[in-house]
Protein backbone atom coordinates (compact mmCIF):
# COMPACT_ATOMS: atom_id res chain seq x y z
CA UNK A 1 -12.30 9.42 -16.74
CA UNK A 2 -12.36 12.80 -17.79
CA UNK A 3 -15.60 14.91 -16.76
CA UNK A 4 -17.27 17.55 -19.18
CA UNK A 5 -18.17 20.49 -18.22
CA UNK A 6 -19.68 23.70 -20.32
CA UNK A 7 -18.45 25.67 -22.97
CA UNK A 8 -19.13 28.56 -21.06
CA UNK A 9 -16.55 27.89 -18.12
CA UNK A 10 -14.13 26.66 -20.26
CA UNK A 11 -14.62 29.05 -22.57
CA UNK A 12 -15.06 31.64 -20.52
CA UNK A 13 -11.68 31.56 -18.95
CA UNK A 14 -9.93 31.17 -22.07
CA UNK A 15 -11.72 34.30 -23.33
CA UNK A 16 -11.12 36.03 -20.64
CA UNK A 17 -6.86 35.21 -21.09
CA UNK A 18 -7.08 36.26 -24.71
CA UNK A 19 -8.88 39.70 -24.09
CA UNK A 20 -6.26 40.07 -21.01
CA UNK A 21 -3.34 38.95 -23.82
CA UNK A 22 -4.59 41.75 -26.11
CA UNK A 23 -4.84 44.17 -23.44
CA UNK A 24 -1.21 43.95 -22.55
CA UNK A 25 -0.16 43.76 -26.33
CA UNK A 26 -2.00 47.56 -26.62
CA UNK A 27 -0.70 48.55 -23.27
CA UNK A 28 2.50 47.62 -24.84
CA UNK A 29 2.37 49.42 -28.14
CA UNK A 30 0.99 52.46 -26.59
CA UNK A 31 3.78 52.13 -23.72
CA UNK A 32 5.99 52.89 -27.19
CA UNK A 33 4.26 55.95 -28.07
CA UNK A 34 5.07 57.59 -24.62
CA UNK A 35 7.22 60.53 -25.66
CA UNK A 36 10.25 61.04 -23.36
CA UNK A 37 12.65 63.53 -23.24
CA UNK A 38 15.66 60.88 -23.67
CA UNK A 39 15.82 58.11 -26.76
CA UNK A 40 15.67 54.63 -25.61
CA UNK A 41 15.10 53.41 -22.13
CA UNK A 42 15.46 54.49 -18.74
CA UNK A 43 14.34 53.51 -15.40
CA UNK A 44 13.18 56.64 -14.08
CA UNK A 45 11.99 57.26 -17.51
CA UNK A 46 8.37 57.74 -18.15
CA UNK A 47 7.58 54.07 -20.11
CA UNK A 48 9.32 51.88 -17.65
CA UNK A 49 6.22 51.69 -15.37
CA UNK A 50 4.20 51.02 -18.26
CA UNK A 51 6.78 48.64 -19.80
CA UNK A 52 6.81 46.57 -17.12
CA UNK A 53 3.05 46.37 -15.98
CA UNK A 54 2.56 45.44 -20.19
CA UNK A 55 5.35 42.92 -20.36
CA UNK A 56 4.08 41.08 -17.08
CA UNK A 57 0.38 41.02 -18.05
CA UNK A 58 1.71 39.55 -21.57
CA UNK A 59 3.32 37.40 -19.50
CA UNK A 60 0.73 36.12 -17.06
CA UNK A 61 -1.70 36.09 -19.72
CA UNK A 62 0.04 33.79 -22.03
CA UNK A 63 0.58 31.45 -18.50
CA UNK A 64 -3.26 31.56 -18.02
CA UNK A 65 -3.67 30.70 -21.46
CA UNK A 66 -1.48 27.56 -21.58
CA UNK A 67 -2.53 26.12 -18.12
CA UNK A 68 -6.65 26.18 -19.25
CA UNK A 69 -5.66 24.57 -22.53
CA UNK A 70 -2.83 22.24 -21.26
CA UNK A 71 -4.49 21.51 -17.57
CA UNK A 72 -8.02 22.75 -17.98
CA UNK A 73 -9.19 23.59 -14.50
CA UNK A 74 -12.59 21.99 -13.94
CA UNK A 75 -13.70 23.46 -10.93
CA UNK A 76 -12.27 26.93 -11.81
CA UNK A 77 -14.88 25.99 -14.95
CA UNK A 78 -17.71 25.26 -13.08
CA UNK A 79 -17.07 28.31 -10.88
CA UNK A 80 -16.75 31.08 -13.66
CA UNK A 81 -20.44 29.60 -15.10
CA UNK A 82 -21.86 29.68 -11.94
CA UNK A 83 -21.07 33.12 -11.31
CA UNK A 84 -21.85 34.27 -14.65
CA UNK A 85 -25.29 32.48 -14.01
CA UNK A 86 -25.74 34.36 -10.81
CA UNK A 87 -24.21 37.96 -12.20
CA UNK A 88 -26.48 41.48 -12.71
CA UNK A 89 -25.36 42.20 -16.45
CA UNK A 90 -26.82 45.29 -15.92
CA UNK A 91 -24.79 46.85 -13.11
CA UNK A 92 -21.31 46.66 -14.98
CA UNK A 93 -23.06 47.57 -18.19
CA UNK A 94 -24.38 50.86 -16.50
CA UNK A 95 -21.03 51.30 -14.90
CA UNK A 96 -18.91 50.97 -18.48
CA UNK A 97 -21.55 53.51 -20.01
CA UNK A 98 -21.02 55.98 -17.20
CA UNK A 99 -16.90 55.43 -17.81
CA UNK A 100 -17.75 55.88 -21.47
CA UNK A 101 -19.42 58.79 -20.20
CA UNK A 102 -16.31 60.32 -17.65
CA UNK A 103 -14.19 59.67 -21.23
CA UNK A 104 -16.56 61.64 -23.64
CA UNK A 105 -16.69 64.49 -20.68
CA UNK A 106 -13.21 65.07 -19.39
CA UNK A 107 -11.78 67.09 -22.12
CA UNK A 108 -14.60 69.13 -21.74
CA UNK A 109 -15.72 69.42 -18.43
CA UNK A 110 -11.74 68.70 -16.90
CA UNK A 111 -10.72 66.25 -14.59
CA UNK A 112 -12.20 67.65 -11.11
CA UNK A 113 -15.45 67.71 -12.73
CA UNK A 114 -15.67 64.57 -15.01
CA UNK A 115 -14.37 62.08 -12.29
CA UNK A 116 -16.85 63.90 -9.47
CA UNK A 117 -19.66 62.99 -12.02
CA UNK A 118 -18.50 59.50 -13.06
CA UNK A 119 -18.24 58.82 -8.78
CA UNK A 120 -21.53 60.27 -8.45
CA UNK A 121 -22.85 58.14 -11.36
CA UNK A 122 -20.81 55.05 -10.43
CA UNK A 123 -22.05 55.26 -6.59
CA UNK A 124 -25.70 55.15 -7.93
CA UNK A 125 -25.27 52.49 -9.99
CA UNK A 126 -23.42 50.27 -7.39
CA UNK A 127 -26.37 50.96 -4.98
CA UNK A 128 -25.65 53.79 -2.73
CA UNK A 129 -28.90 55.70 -0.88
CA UNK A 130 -26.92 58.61 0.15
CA UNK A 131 -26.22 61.22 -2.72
CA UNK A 132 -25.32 64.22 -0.52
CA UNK A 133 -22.65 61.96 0.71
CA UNK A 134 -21.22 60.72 -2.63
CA UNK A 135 -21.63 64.39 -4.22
CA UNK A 136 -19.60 65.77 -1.36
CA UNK A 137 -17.12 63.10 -1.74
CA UNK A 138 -17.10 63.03 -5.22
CA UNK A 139 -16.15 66.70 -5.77
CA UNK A 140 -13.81 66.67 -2.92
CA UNK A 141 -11.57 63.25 -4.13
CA UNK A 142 -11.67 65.20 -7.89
CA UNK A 143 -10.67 68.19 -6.55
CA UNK A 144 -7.63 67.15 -4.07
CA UNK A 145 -6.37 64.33 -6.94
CA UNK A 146 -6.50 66.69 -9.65
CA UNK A 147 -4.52 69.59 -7.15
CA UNK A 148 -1.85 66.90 -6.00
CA UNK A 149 -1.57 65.55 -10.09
CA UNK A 150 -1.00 69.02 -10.84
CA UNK A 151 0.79 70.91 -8.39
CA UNK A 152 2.78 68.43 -6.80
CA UNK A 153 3.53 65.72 -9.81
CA UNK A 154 3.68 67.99 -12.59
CA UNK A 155 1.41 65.99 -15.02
CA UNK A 156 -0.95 68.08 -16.74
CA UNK A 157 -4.65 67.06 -16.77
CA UNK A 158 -7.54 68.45 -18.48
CA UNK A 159 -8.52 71.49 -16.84
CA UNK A 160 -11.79 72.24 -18.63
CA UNK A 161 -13.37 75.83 -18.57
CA UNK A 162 -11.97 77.56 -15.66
CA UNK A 163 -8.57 77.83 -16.57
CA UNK A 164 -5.31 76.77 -14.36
């Protein structure tokens, strides 16, 4: 006898495989667009990273996808709608505004300064008490990571008003 259990889980998790699928078909097309300084393919190329990570979460995805419509896990059901029962919509809603946020600012402000902000922002919204702490952090992780991107890996990020 076969036991029902919500849309929601069910549903859920099949959602969840086809917004996974479509990320990977983007990833993918995008993964295209990368401009290289050879034609085709290479491995040390700058889209076989990419190419890879995009095939494999096609890949995965599409595996997901067939085993809850084939095999429908009930348990793995019941689990995903209890946690989305017992989830704080708020807290990753405030955290994808303040990425929105780090995207509409890096341009801009550059990357030492938009990712210090979104850590600062992010670290408030996950719950942290100390912002001396996270500020100090914050500036220090966006500094080094946009030095060692820079100076050491030659990939050019947004530098914002004060120059190189």
């Amino acid at each position: 006898m076969t036991e029902r259990v919500s849309w929601r889980g069910v549903g859920g998790t099949r959602i969840m495989g086809l917004a996974l699928l479509a990320l990977g078909v983007v990833a993918l097309v995008a993964t295209t667009r990368i401009p290289s300084v050879r034609d085709g393919w290479a491995v040390s190329g700058p889209r076989f990273v990419p190419l890879v990570a995009s095939v494999m979460l096609i890949v995965l995805s599409i595996a997901f996808l067939v085993r809850t419509v084939v095999r429908p896990d009930i348990e793995l059901a019941r689990f995903a709608a209890a946690e989305a029962a017992k989830t704080h919509w708020p807290t990753p809603g405030l955290v994808m505004a303040a990425l929105l946020g780090y995207v509409a600012v890096l341009v801009p402000a550059g990357y030492a300064l938009a990712t210090a902000l979104f850590f600062i922002a992010t670290a408030r919204v996950l719950g942290s008490a100390r912002p001396l702490r996270d500020a100090l952090w914050a500036i220090v992780l966006g500094v080094v990571v946009s030095y060692a991107f820079t100076r050491w890996l030659g990939v050019r990020l947004p530098v914002g008003p004060w120059g190189v």
